[in-house]
PDB file of N, CA and C in Angstrom:
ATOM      1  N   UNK A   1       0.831  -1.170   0.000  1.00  0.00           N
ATOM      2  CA  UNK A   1       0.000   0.000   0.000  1.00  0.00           C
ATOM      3  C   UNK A   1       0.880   1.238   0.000  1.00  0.00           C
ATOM      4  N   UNK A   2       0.923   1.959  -1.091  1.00  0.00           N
ATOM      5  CA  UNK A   2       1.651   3.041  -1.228  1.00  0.00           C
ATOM      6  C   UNK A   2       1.560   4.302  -0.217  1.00  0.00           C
ATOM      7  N   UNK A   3       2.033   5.005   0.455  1.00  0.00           N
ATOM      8  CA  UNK A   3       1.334   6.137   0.708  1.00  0.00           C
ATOM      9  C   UNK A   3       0.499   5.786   2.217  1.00  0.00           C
ATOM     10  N   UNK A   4       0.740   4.560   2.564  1.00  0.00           N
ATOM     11  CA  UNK A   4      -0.726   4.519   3.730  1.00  0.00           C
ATOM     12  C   UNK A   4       0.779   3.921   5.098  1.00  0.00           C
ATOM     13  N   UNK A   5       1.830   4.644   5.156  1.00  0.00           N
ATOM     14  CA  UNK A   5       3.104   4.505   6.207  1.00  0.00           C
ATOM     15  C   UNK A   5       2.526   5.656   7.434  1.00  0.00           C
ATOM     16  N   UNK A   6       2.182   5.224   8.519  1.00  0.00           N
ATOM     17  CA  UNK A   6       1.994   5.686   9.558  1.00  0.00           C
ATOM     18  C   UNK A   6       3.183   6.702  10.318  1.00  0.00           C
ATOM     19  N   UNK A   7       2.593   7.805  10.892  1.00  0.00           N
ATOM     20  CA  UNK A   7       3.438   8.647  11.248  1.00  0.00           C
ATOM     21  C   UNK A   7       4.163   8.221  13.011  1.00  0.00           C
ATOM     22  N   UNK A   8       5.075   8.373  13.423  1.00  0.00           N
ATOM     23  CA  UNK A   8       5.774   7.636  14.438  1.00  0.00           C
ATOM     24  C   UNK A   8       6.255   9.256  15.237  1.00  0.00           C
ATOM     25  N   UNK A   9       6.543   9.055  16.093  1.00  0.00           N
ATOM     26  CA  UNK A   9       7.328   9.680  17.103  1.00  0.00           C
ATOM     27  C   UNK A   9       7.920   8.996  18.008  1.00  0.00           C
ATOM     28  N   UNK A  10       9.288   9.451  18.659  1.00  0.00           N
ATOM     29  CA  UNK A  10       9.938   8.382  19.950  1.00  0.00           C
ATOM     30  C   UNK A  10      10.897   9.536  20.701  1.00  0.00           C
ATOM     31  N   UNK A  11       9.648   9.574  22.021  1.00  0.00           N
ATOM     32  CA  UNK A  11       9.715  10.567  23.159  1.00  0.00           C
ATOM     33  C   UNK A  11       9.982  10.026  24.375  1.00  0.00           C
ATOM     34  N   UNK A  12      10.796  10.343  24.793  1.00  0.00           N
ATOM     35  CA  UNK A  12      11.019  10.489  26.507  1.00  0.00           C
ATOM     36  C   UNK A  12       9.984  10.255  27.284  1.00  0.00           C
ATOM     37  N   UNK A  13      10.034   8.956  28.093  1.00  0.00           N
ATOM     38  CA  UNK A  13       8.795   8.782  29.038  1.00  0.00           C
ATOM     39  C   UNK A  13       9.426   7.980  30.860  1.00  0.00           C
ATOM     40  N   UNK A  14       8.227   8.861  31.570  1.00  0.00           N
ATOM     41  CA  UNK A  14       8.759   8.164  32.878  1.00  0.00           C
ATOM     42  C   UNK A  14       7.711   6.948  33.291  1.00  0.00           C
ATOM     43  N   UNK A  15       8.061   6.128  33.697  1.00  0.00           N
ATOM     44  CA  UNK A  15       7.301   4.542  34.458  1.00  0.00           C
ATOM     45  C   UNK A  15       7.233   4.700  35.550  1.00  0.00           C
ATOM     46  N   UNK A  16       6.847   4.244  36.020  1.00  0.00           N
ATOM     47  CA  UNK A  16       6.724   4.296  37.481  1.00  0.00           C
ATOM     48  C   UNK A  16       5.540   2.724  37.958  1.00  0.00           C
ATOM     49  N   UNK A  17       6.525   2.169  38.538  1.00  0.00           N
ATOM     50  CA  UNK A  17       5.974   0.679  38.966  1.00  0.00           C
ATOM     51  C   UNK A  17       5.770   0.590  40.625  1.00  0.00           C
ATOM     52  N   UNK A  18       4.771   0.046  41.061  1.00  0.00           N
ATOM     53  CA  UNK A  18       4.828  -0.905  42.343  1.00  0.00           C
ATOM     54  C   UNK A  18       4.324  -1.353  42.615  1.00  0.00           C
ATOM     55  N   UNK A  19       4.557  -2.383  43.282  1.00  0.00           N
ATOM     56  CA  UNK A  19       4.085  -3.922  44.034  1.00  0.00           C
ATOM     57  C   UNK A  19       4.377  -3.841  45.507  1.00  0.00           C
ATOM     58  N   UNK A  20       3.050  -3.190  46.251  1.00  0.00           N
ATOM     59  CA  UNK A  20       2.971  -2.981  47.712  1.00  0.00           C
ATOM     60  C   UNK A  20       1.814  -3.504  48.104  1.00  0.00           C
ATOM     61  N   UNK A  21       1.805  -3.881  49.273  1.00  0.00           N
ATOM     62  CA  UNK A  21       0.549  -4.233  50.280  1.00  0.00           C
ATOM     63  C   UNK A  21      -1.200  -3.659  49.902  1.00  0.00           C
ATOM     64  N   UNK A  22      -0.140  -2.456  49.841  1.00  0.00           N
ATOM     65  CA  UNK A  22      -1.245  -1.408  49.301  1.00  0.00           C
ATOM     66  C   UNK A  22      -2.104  -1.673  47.816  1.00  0.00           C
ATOM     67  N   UNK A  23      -1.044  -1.337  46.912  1.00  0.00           N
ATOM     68  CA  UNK A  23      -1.354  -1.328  45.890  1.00  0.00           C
ATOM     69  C   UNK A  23      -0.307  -1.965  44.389  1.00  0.00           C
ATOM     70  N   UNK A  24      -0.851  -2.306  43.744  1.00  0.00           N
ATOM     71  CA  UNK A  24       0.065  -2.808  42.641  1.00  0.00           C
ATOM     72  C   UNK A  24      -0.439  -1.280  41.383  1.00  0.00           C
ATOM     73  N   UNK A  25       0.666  -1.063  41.024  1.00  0.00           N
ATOM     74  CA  UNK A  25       0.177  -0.025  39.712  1.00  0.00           C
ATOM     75  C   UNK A  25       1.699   0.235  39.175  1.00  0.00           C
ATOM     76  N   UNK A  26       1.303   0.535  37.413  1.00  0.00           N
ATOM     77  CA  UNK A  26       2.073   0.574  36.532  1.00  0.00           C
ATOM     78  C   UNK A  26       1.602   1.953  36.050  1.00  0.00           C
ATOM     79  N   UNK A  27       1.782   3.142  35.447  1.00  0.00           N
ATOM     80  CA  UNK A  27       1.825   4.318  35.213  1.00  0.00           C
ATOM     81  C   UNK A  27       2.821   4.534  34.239  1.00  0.00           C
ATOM     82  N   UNK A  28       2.488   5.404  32.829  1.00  0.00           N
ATOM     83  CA  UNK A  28       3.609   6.240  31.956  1.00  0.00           C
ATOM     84  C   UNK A  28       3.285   7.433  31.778  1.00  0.00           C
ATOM     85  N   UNK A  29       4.319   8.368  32.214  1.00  0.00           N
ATOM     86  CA  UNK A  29       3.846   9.427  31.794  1.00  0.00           C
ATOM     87  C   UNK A  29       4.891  10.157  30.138  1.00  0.00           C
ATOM     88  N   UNK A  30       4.266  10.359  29.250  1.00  0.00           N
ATOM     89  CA  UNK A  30       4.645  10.660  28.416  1.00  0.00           C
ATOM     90  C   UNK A  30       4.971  12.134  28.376  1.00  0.00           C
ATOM     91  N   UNK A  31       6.087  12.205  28.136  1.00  0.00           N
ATOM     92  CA  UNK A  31       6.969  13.457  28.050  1.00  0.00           C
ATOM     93  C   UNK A  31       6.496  14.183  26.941  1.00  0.00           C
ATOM     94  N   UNK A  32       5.660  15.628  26.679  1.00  0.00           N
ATOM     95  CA  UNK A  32       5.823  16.583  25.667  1.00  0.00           C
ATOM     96  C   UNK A  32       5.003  16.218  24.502  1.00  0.00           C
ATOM     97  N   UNK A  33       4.325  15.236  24.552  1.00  0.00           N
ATOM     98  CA  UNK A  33       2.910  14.494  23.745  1.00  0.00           C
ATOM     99  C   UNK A  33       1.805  13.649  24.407  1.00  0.00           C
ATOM    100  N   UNK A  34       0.613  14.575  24.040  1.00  0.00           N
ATOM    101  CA  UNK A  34      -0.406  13.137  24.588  1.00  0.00           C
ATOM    102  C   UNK A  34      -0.722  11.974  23.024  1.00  0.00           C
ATOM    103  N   UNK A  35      -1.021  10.750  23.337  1.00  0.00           N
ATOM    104  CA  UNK A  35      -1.457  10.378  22.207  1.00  0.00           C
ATOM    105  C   UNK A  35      -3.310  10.973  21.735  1.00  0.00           C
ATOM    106  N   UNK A  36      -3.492  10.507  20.588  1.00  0.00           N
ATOM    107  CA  UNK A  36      -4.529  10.786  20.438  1.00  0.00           C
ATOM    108  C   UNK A  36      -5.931   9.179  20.120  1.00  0.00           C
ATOM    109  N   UNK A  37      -7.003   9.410  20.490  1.00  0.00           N
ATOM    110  CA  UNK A  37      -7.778   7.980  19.720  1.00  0.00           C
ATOM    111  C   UNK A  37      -7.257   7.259  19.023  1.00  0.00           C
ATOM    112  N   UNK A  38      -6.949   5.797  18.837  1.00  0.00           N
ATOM    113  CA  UNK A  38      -6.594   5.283  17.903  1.00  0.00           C
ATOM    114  C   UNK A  38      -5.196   4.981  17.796  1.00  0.00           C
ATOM    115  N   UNK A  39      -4.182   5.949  19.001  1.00  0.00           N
ATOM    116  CA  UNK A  39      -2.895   5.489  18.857  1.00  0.00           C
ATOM    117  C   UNK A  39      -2.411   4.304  19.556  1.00  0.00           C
ATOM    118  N   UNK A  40      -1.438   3.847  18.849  1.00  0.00           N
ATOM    119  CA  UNK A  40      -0.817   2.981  19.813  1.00  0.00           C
ATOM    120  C   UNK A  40       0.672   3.634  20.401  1.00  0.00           C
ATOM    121  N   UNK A  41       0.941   3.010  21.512  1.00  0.00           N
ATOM    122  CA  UNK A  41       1.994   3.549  22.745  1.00  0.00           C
ATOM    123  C   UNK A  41       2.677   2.368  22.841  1.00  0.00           C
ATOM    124  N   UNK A  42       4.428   2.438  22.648  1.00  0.00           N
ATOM    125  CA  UNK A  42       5.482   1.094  22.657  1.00  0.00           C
ATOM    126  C   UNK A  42       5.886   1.898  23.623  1.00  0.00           C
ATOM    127  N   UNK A  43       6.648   1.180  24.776  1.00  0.00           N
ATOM    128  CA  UNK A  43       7.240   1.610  25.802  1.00  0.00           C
ATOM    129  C   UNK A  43       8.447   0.644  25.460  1.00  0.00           C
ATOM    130  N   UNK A  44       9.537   1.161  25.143  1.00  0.00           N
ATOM    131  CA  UNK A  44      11.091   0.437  25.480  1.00  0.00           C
ATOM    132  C   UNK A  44      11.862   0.427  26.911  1.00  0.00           C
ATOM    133  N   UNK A  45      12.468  -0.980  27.336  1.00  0.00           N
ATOM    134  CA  UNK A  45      13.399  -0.638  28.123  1.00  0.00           C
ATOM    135  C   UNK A  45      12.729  -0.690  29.572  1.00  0.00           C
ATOM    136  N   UNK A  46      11.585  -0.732  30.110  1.00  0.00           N
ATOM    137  CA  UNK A  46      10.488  -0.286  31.499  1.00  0.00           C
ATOM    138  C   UNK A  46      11.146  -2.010  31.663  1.00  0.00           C
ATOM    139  N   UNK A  47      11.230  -2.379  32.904  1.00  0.00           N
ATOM    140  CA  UNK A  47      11.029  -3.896  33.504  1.00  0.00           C
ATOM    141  C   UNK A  47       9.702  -4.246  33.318  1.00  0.00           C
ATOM    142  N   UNK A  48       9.789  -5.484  33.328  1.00  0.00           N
ATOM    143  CA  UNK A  48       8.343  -5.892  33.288  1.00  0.00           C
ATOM    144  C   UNK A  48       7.824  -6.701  34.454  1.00  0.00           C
ATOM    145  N   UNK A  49       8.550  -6.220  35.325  1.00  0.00           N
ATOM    146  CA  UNK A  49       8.804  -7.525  36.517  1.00  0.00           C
ATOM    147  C   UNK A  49       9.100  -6.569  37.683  1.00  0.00           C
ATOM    148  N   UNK A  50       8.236  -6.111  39.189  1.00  0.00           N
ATOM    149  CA  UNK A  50       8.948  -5.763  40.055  1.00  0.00           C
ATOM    150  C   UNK A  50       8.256  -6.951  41.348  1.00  0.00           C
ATOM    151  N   UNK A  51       9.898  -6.639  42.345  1.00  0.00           N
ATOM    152  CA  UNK A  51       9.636  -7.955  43.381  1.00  0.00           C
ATOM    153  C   UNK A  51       8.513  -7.004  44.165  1.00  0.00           C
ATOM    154  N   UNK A  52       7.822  -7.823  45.158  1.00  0.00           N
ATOM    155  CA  UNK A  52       6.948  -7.562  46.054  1.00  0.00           C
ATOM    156  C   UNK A  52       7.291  -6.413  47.030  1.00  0.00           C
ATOM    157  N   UNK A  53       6.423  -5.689  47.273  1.00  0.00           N
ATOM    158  CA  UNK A  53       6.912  -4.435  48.454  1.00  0.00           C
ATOM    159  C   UNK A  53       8.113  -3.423  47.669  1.00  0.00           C
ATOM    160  N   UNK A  54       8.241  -3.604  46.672  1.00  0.00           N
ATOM    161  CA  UNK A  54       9.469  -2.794  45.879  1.00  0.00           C
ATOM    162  C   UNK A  54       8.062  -1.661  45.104  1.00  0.00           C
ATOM    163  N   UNK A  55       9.007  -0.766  44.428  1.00  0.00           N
ATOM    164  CA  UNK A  55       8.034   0.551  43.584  1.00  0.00           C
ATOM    165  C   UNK A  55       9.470   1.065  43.284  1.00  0.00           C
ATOM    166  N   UNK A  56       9.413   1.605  41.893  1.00  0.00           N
ATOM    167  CA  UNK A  56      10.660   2.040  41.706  1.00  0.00           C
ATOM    168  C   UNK A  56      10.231   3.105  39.834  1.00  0.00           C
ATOM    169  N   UNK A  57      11.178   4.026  39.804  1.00  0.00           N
ATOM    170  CA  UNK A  57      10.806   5.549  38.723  1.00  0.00           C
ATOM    171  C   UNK A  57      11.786   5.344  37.606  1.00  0.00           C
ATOM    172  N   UNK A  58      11.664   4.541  36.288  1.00  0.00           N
ATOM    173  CA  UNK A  58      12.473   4.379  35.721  1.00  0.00           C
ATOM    174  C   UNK A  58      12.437   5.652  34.681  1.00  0.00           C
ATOM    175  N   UNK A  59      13.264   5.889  33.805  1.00  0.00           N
ATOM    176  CA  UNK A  59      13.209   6.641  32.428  1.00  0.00           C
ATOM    177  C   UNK A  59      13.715   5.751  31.239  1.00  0.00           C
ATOM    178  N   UNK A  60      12.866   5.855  30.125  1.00  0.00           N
ATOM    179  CA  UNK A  60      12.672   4.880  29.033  1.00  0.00           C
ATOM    180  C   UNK A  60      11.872   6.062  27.644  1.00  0.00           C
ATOM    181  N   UNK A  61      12.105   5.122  26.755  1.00  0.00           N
ATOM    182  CA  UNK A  61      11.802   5.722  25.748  1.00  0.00           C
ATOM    183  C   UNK A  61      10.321   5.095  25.458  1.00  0.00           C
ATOM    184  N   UNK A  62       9.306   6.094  24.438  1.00  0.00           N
ATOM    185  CA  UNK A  62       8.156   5.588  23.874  1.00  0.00           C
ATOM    186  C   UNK A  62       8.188   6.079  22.528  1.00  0.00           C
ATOM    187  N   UNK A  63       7.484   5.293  21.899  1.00  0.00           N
ATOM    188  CA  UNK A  63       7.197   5.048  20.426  1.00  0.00           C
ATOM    189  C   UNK A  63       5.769   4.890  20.210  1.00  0.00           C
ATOM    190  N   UNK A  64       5.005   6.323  19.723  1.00  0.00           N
ATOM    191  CA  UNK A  64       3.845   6.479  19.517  1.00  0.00           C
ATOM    192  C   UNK A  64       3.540   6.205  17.838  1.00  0.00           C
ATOM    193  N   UNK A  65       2.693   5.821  17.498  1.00  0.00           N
ATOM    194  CA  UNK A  65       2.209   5.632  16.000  1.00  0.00           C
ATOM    195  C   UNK A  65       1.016   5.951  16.221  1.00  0.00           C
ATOM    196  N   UNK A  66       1.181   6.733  15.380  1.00  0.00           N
ATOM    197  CA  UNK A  66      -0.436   8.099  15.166  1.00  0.00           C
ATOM    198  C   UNK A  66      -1.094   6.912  14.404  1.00  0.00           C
ATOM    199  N   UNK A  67      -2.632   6.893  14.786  1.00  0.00           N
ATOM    200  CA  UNK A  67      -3.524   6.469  13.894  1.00  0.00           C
ATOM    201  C   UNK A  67      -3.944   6.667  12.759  1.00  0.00           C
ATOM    202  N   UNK A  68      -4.423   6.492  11.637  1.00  0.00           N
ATOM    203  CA  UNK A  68      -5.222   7.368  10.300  1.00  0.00           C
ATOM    204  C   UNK A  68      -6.116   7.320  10.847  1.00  0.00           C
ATOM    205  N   UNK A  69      -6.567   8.461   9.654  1.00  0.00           N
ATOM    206  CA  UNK A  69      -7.916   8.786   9.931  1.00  0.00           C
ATOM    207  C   UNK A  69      -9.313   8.287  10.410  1.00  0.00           C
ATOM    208  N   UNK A  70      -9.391   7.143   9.673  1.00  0.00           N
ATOM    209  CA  UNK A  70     -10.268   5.852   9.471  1.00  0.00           C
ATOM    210  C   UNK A  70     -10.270   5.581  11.353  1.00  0.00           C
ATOM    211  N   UNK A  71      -8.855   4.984  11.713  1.00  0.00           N
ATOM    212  CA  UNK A  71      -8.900   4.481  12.475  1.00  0.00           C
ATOM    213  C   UNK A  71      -9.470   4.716  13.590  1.00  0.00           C
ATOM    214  N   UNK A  72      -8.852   6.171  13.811  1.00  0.00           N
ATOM    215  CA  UNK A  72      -9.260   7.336  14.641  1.00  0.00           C
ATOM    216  C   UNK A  72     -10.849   8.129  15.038  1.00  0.00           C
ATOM    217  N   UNK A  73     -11.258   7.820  13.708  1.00  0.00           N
ATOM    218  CA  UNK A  73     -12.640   7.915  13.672  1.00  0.00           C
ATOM    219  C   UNK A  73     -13.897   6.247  14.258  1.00  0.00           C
ATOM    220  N   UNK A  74     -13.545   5.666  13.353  1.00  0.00           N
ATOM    221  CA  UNK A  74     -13.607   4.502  14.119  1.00  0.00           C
ATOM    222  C   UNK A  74     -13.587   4.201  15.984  1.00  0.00           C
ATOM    223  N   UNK A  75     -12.249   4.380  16.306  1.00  0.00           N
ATOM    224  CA  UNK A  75     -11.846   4.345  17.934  1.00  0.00           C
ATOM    225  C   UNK A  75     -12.975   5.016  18.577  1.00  0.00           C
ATOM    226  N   UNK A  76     -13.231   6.908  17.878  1.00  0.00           N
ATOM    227  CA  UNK A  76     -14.010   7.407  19.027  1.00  0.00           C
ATOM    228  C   UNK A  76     -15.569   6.685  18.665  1.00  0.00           C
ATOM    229  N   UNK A  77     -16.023   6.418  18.062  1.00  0.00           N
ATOM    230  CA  UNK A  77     -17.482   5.753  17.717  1.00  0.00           C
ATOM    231  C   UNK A  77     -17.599   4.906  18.378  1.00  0.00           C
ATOM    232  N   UNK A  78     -16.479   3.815  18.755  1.00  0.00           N
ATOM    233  CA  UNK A  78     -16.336   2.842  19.573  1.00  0.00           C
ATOM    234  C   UNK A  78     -16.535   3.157  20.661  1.00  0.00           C
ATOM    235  N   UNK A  79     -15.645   4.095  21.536  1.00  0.00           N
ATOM    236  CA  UNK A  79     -15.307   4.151  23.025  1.00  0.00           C
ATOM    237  C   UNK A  79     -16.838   4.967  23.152  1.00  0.00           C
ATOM    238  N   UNK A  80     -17.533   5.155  22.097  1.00  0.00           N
ATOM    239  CA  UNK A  80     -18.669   6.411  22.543  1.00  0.00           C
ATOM    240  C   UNK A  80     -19.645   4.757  22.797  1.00  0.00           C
ATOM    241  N   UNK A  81     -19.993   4.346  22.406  1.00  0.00           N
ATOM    242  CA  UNK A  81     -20.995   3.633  22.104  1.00  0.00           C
ATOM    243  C   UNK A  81     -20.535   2.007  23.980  1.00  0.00           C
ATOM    244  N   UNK A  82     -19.141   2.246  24.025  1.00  0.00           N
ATOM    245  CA  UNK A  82     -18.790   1.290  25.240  1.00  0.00           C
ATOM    246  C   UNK A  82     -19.175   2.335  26.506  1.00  0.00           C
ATOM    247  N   UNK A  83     -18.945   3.857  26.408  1.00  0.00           N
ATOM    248  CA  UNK A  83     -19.081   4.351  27.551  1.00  0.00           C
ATOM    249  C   UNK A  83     -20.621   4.328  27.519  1.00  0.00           C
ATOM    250  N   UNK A  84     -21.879   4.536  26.853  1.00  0.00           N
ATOM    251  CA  UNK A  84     -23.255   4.492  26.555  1.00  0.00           C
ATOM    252  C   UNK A  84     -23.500   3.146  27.133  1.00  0.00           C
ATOM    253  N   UNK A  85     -23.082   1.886  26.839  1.00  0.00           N
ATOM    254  CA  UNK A  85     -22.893   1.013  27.892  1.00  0.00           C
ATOM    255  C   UNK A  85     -23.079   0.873  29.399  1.00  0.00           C
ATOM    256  N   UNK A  86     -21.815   1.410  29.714  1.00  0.00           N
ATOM    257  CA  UNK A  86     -21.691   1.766  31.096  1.00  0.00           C
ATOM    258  C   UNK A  86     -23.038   2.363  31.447  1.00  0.00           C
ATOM    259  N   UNK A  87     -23.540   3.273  31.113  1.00  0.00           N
ATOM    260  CA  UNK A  87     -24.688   3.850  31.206  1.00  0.00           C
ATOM    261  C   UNK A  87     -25.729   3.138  31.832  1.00  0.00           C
ATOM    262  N   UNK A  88     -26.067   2.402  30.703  1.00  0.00           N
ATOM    263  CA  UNK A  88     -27.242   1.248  30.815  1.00  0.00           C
ATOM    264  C   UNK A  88     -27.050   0.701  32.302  1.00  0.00           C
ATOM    265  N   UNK A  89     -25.965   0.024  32.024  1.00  0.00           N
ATOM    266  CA  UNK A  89     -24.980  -0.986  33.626  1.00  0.00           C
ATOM    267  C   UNK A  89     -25.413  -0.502  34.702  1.00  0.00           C
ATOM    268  N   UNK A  90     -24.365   0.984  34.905  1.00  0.00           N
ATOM    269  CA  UNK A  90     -24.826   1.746  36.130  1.00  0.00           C
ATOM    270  C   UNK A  90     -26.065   1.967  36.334  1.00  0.00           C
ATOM    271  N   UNK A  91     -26.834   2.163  35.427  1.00  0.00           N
ATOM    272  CA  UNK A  91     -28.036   3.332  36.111  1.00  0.00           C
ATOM    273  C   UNK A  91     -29.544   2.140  35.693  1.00  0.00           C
ATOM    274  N   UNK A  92     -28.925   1.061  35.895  1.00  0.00           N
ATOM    275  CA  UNK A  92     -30.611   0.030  35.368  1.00  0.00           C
ATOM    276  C   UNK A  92     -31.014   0.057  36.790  1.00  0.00           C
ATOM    277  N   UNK A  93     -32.531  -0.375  36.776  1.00  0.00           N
ATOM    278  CA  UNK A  93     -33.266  -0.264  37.980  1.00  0.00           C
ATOM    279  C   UNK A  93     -32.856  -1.978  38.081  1.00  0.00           C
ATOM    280  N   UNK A  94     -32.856  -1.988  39.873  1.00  0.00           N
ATOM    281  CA  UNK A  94     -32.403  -3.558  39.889  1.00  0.00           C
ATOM    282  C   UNK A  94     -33.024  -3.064  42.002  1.00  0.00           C
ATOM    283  N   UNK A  95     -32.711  -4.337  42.455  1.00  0.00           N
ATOM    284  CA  UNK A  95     -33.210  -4.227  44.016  1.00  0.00           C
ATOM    285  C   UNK A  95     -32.286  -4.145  44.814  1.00  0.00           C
ATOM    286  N   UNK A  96     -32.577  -3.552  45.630  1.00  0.00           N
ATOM    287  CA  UNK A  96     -31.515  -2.605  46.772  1.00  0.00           C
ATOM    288  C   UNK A  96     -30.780  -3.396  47.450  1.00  0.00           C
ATOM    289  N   UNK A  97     -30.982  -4.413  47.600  1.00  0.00           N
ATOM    290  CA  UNK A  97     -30.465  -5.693  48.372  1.00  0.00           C
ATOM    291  C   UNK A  97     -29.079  -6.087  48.188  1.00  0.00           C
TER     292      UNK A  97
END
């Protein structure tokens, strides 16, 4: 497909991992770009593995690939129609019990 090469960027991003009592959570914050609908986000270099009771702030690179158009349009129709969902879920009449 001629012409249909996706646009890329590869920005500076911080991780931030932990595995505590408390809480387990993985977090990126992307440096100087948000993505938009439809993108995808490569994270290089982050562990994929932390031991128990550890949390730790790495710096790593990301590799965003912008969506087309199509795609992008697509994505938000999607996420509109999953959050309308939720809707239904939350707010159906059901018994208090």
């Amino acid at each position: 497909m001629i012409g249909m090469t996706r646009k890329t960027h590869d920005i500076p991003c911080t991780v931030e991992i932990a595995q505590t009592p408390d809480s387990l959570k993985a977090y990126v914050v992307l440096e100087g770009m948000d993505p938009g609908p439809g993108d995808k986000v490569i994270v290089h270099g982050a562990p994929t593995r932390i031991g128990f009771g550890e949390q730790g702030t790495f710096k790593c690179t990301a590799t965003i690939i912008h969506a087309g158009p199509f795609t992008r349009a697509t994505t938000r129709v999607l996420s509109y129609l999953e959050l309308t969902e939720l809707y239904e879920i939350g707010f159906s009449a059901g018994s208090a019990a």
